[in-house]
C-alpha atoms as a PDB file:
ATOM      1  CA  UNK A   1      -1.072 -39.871   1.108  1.00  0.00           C
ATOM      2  CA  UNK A   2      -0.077 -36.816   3.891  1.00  0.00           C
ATOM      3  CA  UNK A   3       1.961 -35.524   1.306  1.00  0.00           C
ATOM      4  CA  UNK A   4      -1.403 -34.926  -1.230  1.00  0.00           C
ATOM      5  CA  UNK A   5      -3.575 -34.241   1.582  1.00  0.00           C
ATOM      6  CA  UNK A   6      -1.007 -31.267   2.260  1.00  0.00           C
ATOM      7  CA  UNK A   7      -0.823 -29.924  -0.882  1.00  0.00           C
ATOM      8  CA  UNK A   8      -4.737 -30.319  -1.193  1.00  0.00           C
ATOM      9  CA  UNK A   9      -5.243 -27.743   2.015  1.00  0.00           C
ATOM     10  CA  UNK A  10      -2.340 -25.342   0.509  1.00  0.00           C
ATOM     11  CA  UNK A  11      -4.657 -24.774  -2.644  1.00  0.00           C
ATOM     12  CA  UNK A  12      -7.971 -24.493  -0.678  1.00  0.00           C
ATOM     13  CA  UNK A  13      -6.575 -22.283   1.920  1.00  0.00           C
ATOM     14  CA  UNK A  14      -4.673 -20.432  -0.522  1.00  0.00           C
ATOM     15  CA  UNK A  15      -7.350 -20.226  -2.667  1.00  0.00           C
ATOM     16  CA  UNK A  16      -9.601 -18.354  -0.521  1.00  0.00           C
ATOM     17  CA  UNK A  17     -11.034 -14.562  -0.550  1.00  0.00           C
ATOM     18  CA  UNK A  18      -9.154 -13.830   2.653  1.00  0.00           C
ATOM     19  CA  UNK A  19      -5.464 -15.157   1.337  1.00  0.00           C
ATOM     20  CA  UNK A  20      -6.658 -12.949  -2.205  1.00  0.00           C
ATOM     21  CA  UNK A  21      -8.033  -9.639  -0.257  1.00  0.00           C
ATOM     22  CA  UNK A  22      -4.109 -10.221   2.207  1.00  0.00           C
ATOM     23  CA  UNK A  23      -2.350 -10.529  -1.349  1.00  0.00           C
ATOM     24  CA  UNK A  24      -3.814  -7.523  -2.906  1.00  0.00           C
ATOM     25  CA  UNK A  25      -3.947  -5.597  -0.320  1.00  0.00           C
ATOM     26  CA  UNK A  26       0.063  -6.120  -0.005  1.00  0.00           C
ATOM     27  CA  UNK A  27       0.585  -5.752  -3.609  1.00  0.00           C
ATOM     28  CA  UNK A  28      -1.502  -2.253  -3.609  1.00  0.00           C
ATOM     29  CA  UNK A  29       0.686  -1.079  -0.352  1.00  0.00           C
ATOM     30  CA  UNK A  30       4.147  -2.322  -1.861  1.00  0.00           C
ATOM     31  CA  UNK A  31       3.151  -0.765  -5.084  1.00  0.00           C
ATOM     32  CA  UNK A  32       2.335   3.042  -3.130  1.00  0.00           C
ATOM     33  CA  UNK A  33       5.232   2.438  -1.215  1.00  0.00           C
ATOM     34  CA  UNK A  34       7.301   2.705  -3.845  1.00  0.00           C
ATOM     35  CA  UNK A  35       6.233   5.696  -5.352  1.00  0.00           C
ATOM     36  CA  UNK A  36       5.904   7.405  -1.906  1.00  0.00           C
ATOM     37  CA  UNK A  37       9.635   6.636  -1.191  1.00  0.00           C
ATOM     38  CA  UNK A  38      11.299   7.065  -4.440  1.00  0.00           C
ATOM     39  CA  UNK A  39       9.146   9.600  -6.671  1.00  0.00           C
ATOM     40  CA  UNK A  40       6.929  11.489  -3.957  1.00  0.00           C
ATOM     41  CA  UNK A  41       9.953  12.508  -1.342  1.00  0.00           C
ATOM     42  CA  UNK A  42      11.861  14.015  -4.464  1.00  0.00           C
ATOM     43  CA  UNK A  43       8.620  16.120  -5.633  1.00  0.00           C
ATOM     44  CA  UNK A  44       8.517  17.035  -2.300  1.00  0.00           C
ATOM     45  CA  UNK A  45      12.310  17.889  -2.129  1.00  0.00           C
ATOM     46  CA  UNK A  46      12.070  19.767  -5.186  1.00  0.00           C
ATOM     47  CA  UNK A  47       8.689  22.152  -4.361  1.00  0.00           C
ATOM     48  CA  UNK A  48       6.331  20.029  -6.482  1.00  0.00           C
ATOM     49  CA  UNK A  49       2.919  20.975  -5.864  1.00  0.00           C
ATOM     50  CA  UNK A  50       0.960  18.193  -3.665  1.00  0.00           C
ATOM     51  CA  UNK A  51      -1.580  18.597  -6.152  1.00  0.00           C
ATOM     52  CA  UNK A  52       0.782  16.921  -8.281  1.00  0.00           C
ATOM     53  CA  UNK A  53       2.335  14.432  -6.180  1.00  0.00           C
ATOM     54  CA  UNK A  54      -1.473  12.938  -5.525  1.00  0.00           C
ATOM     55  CA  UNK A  55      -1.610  12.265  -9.273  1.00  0.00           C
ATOM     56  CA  UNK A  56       0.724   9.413  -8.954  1.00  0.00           C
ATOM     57  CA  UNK A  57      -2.045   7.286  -7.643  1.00  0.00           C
ATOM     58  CA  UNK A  58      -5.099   8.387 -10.034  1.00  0.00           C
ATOM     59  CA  UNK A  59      -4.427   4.513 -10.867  1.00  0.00           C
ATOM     60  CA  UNK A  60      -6.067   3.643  -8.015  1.00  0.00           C
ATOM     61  CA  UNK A  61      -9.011   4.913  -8.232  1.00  0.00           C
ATOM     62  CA  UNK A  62     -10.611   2.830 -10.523  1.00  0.00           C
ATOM     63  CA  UNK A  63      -9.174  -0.659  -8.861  1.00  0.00           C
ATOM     64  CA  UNK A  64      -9.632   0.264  -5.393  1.00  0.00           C
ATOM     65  CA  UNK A  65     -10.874   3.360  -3.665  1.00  0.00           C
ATOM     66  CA  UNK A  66      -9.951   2.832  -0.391  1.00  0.00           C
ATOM     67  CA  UNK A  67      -6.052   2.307  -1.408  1.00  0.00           C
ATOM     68  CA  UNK A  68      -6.703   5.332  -3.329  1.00  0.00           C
ATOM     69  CA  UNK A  69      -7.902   7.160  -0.488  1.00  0.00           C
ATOM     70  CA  UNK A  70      -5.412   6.222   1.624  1.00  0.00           C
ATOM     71  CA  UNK A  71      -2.536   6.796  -0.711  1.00  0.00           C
ATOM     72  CA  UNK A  72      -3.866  10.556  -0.634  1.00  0.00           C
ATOM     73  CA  UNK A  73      -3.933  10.767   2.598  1.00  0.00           C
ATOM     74  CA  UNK A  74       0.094   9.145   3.331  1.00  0.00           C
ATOM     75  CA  UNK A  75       0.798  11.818   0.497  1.00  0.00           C
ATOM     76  CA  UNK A  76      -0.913  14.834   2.917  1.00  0.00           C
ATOM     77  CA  UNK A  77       1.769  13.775   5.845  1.00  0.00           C
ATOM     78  CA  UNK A  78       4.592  13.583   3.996  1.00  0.00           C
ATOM     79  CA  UNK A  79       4.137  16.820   2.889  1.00  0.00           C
ATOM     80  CA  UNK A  80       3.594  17.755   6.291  1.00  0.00           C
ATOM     81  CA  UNK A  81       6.232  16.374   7.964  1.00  0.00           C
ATOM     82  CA  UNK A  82       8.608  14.428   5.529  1.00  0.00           C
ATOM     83  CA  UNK A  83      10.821  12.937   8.195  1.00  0.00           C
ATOM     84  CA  UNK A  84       8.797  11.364  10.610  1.00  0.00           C
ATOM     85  CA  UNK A  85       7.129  10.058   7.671  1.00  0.00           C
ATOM     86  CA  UNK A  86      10.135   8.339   6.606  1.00  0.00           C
ATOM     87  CA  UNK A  87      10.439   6.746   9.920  1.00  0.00           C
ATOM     88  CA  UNK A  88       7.050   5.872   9.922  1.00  0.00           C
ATOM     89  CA  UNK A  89       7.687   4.091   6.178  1.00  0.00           C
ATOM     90  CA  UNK A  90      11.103   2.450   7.366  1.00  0.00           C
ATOM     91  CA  UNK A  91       9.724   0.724  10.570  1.00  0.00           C
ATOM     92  CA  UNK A  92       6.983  -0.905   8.591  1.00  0.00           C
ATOM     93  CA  UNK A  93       4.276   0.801  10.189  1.00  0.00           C
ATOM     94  CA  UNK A  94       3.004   1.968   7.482  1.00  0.00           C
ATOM     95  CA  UNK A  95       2.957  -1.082   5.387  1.00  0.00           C
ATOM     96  CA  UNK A  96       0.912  -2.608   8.123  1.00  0.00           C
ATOM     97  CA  UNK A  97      -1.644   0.228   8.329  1.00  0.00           C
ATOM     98  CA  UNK A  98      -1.741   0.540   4.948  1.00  0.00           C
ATOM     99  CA  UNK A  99      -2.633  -3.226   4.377  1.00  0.00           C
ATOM    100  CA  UNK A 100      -5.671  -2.941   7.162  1.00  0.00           C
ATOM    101  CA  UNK A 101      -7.147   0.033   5.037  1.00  0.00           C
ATOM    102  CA  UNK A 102      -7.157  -1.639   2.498  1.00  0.00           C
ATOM    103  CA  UNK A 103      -8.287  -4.796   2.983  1.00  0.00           C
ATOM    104  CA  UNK A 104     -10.813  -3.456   5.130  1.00  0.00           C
ATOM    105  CA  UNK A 105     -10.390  -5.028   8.595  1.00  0.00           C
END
């Protein structure tokens, strides 16, 4: 019986619009992440036009603006100052700011 009643409240809580909009909102984050640290630091190593570099998330646009929007803007300060961005990106600062963008609140 506690056993059910346990798995019963994992599905409703995990079921919920604030577990989906946490979810997303990481998989949107990891996703930029990715391409920030292994595609946009080389374009930026090599002279590629931010222009450029800001295309990598077009993607977004359509699924979600603000992750978009944000994206663009992480883009802008690496560009600026790549290092402290990478210590930004390494500490997990970023991932956490990134995730409250996002999701809103």
């Amino acid at each position: 019986m506690n056993a059910r009643c346990s798995i019963i409240a994992f599905f409703v809580l995990t079921s919920s619009p604030c577990f989906a909009n946490d979810y997303l909102s990481g998989v949107y984050c990891d996703s930029g992440r990715s391409i920030l640290e292994f595609q946009t630091f080389e374009f930026r190593k090599m002279g590629v036009p931010i222009a450029n570099a800001r295309e990598s998330f077009d993607y977004l646009l359509k699924d979600n603006a603000d992750a978009w929007f944000f994206m663009l803007e992480s883009v802008t300060e690496l560009y600026r100052n790549p290092e402290e961005f990478q210590k930004v990106l390494k500490s997990g600062g970023w991932r956490e700011l990134c995730v409250k963008k996002v999701r809103g609140y």
